[in-house]
N, C-alpha and C. Protein backbone atom coordinates (compact mmCIF):
# COMPACT_ATOMS: atom_id res chain seq x y z
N UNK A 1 66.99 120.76 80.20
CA UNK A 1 67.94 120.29 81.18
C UNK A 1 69.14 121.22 81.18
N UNK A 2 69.73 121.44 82.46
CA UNK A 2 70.72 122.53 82.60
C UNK A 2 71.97 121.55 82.31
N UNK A 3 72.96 121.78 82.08
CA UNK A 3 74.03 121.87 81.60
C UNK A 3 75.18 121.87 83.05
N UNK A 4 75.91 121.15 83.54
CA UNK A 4 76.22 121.22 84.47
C UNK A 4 78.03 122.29 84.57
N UNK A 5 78.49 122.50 85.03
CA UNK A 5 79.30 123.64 85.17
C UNK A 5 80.36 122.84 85.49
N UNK A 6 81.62 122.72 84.69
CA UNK A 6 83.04 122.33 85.16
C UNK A 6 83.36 122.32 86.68
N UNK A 7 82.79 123.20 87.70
CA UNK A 7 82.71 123.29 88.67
C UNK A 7 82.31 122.08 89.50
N UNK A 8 80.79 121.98 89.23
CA UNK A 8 79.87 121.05 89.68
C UNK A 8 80.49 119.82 89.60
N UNK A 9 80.66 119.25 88.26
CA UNK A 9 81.39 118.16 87.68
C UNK A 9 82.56 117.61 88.34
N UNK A 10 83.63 118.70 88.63
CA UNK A 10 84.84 118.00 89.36
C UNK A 10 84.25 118.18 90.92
N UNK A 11 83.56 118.90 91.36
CA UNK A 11 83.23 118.47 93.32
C UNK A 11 82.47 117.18 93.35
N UNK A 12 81.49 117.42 92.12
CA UNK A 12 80.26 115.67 92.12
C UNK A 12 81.51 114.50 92.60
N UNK A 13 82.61 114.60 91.41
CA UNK A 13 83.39 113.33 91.13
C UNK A 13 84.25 113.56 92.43
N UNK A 14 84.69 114.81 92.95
CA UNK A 14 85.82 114.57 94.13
C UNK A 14 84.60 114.29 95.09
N UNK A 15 83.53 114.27 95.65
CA UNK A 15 83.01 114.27 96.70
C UNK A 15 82.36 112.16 96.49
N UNK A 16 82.30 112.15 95.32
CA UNK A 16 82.61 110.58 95.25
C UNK A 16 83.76 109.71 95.49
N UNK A 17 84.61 110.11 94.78
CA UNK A 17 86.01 110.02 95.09
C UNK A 17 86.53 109.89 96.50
N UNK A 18 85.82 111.15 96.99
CA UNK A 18 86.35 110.95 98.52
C UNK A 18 85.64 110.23 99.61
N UNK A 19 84.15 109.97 99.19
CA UNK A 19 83.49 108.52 99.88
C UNK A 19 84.09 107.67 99.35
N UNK A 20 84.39 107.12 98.03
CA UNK A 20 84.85 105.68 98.10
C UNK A 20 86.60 105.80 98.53
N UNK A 21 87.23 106.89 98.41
CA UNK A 21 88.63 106.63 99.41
C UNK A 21 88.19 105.82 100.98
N UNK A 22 87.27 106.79 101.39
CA UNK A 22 87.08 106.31 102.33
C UNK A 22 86.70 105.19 102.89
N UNK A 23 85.67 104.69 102.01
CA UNK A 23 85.21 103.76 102.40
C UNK A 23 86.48 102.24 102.13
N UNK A 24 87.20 102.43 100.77
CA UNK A 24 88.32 101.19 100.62
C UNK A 24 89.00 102.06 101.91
N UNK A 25 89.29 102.91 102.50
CA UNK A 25 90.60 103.04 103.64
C UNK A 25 89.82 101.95 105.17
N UNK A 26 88.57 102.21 104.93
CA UNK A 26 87.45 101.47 106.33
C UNK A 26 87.77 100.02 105.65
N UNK A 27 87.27 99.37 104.85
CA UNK A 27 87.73 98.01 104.62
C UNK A 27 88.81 97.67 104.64
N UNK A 28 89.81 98.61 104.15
CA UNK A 28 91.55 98.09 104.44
C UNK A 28 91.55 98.45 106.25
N UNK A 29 91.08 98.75 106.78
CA UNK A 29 91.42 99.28 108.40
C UNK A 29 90.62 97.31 108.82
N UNK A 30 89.44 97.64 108.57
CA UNK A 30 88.84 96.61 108.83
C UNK A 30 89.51 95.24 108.82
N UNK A 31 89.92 95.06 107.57
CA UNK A 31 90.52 93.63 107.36
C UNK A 31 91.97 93.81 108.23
N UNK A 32 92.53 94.62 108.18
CA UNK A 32 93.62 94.88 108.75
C UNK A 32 94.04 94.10 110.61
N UNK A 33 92.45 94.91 111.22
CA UNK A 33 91.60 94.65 112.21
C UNK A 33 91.75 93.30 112.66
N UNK A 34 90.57 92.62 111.36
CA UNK A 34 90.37 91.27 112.05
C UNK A 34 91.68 90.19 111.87
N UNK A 35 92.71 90.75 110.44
CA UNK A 35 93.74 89.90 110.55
C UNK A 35 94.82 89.94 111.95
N UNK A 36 94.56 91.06 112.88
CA UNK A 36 95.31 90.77 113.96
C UNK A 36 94.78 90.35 114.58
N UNK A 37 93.89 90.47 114.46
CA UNK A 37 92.62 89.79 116.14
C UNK A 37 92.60 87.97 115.46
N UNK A 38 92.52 87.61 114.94
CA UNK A 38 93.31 86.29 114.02
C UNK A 38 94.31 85.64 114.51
N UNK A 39 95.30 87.44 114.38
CA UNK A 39 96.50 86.53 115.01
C UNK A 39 96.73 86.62 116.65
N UNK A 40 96.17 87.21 117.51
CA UNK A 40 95.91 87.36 118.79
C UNK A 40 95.07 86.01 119.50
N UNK A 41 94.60 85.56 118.37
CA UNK A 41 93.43 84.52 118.96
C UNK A 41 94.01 83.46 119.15
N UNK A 42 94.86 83.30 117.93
CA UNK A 42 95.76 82.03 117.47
C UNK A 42 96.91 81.98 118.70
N UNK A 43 97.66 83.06 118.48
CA UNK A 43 98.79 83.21 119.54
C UNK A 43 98.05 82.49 121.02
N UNK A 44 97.45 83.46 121.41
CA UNK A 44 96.61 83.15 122.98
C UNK A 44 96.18 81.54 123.03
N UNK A 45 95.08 80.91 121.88
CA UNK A 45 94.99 79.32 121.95
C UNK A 45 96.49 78.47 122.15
N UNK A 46 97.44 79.05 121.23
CA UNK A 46 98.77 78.43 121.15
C UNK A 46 99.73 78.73 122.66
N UNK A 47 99.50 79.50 123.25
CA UNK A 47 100.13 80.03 124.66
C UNK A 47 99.19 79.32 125.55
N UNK A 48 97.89 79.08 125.73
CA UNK A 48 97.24 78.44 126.48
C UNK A 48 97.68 77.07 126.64
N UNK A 49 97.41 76.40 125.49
CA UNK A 49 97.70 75.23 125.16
C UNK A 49 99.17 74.59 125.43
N UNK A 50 100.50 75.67 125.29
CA UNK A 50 101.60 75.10 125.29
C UNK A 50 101.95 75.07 127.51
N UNK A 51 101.12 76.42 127.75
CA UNK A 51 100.75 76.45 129.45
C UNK A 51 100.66 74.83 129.74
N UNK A 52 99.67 74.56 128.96
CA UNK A 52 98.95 73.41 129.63
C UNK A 52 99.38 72.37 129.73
N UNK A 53 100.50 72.49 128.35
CA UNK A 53 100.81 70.98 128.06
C UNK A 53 102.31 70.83 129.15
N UNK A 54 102.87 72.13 129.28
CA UNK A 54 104.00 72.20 130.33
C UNK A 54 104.02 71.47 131.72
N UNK A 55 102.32 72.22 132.09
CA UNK A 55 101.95 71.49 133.42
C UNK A 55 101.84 69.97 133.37
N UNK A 56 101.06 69.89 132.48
CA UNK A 56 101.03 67.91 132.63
C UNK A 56 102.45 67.48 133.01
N UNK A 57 103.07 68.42 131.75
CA UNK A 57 104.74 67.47 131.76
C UNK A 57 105.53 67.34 132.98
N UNK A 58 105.81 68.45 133.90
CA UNK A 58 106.61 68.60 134.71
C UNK A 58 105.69 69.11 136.30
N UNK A 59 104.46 69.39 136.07
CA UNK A 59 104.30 69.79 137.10
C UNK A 59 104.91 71.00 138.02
N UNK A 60 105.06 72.10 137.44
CA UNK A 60 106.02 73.17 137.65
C UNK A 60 105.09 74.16 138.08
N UNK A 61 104.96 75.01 139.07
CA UNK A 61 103.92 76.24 139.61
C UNK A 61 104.47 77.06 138.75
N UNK A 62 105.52 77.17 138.85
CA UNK A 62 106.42 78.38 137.62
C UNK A 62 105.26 78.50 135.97
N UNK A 63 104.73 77.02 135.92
CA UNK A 63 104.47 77.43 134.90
C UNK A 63 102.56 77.27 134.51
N UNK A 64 102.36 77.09 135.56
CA UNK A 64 100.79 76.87 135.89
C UNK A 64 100.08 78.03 135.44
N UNK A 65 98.84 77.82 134.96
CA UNK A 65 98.35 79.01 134.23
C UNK A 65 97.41 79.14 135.22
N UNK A 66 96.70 80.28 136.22
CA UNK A 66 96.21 80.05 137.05
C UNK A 66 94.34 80.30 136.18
N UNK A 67 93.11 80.40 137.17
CA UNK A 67 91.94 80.48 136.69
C UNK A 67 91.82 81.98 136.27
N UNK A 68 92.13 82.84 137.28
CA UNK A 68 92.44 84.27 136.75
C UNK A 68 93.04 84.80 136.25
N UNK A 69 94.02 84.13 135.82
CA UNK A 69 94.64 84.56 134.33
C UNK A 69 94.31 84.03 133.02
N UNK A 70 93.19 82.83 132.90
CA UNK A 70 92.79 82.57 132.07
C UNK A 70 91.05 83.30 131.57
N UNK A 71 90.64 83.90 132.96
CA UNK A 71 89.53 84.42 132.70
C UNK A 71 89.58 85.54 132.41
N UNK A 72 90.90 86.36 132.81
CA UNK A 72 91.72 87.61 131.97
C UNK A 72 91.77 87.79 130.62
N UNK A 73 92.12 87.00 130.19
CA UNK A 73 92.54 86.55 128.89
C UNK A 73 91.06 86.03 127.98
N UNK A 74 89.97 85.77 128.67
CA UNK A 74 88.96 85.46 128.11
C UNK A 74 88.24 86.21 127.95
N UNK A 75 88.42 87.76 129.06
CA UNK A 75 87.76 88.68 128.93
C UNK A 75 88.13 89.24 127.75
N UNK A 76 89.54 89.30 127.68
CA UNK A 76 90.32 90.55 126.53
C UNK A 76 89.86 89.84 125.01
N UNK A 77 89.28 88.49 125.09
CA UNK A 77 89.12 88.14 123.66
C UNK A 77 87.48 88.27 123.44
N UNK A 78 86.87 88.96 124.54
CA UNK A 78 85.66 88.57 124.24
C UNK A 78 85.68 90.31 123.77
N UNK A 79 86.42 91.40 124.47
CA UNK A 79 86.01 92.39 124.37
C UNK A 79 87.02 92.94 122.94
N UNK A 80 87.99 91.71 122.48
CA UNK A 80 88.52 92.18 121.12
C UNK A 80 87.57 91.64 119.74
N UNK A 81 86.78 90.74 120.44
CA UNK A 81 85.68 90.14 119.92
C UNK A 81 84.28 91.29 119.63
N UNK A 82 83.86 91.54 120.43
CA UNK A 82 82.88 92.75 120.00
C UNK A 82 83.12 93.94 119.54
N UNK A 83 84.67 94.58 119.76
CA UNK A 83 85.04 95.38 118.56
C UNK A 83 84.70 94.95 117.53
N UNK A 84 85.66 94.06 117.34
CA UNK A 84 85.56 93.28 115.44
C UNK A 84 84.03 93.28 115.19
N UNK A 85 82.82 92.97 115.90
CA UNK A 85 81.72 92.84 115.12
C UNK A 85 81.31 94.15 114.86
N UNK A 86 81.38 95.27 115.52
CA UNK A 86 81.18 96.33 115.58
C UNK A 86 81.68 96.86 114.59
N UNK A 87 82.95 96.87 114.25
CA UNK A 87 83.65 96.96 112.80
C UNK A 87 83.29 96.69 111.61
N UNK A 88 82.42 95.13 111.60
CA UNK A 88 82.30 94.71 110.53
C UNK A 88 81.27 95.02 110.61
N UNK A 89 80.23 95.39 111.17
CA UNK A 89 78.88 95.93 111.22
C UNK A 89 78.99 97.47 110.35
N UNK A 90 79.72 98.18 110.79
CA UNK A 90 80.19 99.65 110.37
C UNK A 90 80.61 99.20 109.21
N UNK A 91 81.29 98.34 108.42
CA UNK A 91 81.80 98.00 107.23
C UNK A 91 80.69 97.23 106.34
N UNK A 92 79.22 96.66 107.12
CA UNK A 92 78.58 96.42 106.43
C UNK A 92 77.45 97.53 105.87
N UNK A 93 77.29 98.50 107.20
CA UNK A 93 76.34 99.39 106.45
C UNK A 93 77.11 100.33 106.04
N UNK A 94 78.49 100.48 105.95
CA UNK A 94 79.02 101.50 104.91
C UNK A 94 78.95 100.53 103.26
N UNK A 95 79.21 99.78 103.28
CA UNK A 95 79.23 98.90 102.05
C UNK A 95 77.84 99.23 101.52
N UNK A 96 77.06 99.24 102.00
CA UNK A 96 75.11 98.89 101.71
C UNK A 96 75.03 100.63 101.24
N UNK A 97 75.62 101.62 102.14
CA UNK A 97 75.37 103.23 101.43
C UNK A 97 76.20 103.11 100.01
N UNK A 98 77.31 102.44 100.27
CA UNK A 98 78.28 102.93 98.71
C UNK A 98 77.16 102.33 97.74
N UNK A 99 76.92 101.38 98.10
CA UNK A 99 76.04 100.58 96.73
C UNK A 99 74.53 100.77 96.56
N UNK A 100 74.07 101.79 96.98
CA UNK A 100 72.74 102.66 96.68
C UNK A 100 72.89 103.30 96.12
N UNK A 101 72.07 103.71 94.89
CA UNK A 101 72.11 104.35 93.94
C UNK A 101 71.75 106.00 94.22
N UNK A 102 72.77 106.66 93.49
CA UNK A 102 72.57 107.70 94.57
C UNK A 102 71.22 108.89 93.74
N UNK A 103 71.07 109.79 93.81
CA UNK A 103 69.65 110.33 93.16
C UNK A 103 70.44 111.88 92.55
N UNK A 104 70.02 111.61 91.86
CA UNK A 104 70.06 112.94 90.94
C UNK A 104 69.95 114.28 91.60
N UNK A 105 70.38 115.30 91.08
CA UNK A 105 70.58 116.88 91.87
C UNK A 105 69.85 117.15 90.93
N UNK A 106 68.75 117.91 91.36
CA UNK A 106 67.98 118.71 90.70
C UNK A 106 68.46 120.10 90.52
């Protein structure tokens, strides 16, 4: 068996090093991700809802949420919605490469 070269040794470990930087920087992006889309979802239910509850109260056009602005708004969560899976999809098969065992250099 050869003997591996100070060389070899520190690129093996930096070229590991620098997949798993990467990969914790993709899960911190990731979570980062879905904690706003969290808070986008929440906000928007809570703005819908307070729309709604305005109208009952007073009956005000000022404050009427119309159908196309709610189907606006349904679009933007559906299409902040398939990012995020797309994300976490990319965060699942990066997760599944880090944790394969990787094979020996001949």
């Amino acid at each position: 068996m050869e003997a591996m070269t100070m060389t070899q040794r520190t690129r093996r470990r930096g070229i590991i090093k620098l997949i798993g930087d990467i990969a914790d920087d993709s899960k911190e992006f990731i979570d980062d991700l879905l904690d706003r889309t969290r808070d986008v979802d929440r906000d928007l239910r809570d703005t819908v809802r307070h729309a709604v509850d305005e109208e009952e109260d007073d009956q005000d056009d000022d404050h009427v949420v119309t159908t196309s602005q709610l189907e606006a708004l349904q679009g933007q969560l559906a299409s902040l919605a398939e990012q995020v899976g797309r994300l976490a999809e990319l965060q699942q098969q990066q997760l599944q490469h880090r944790e394969q065992p990787s094979q020996p250099t001949r």
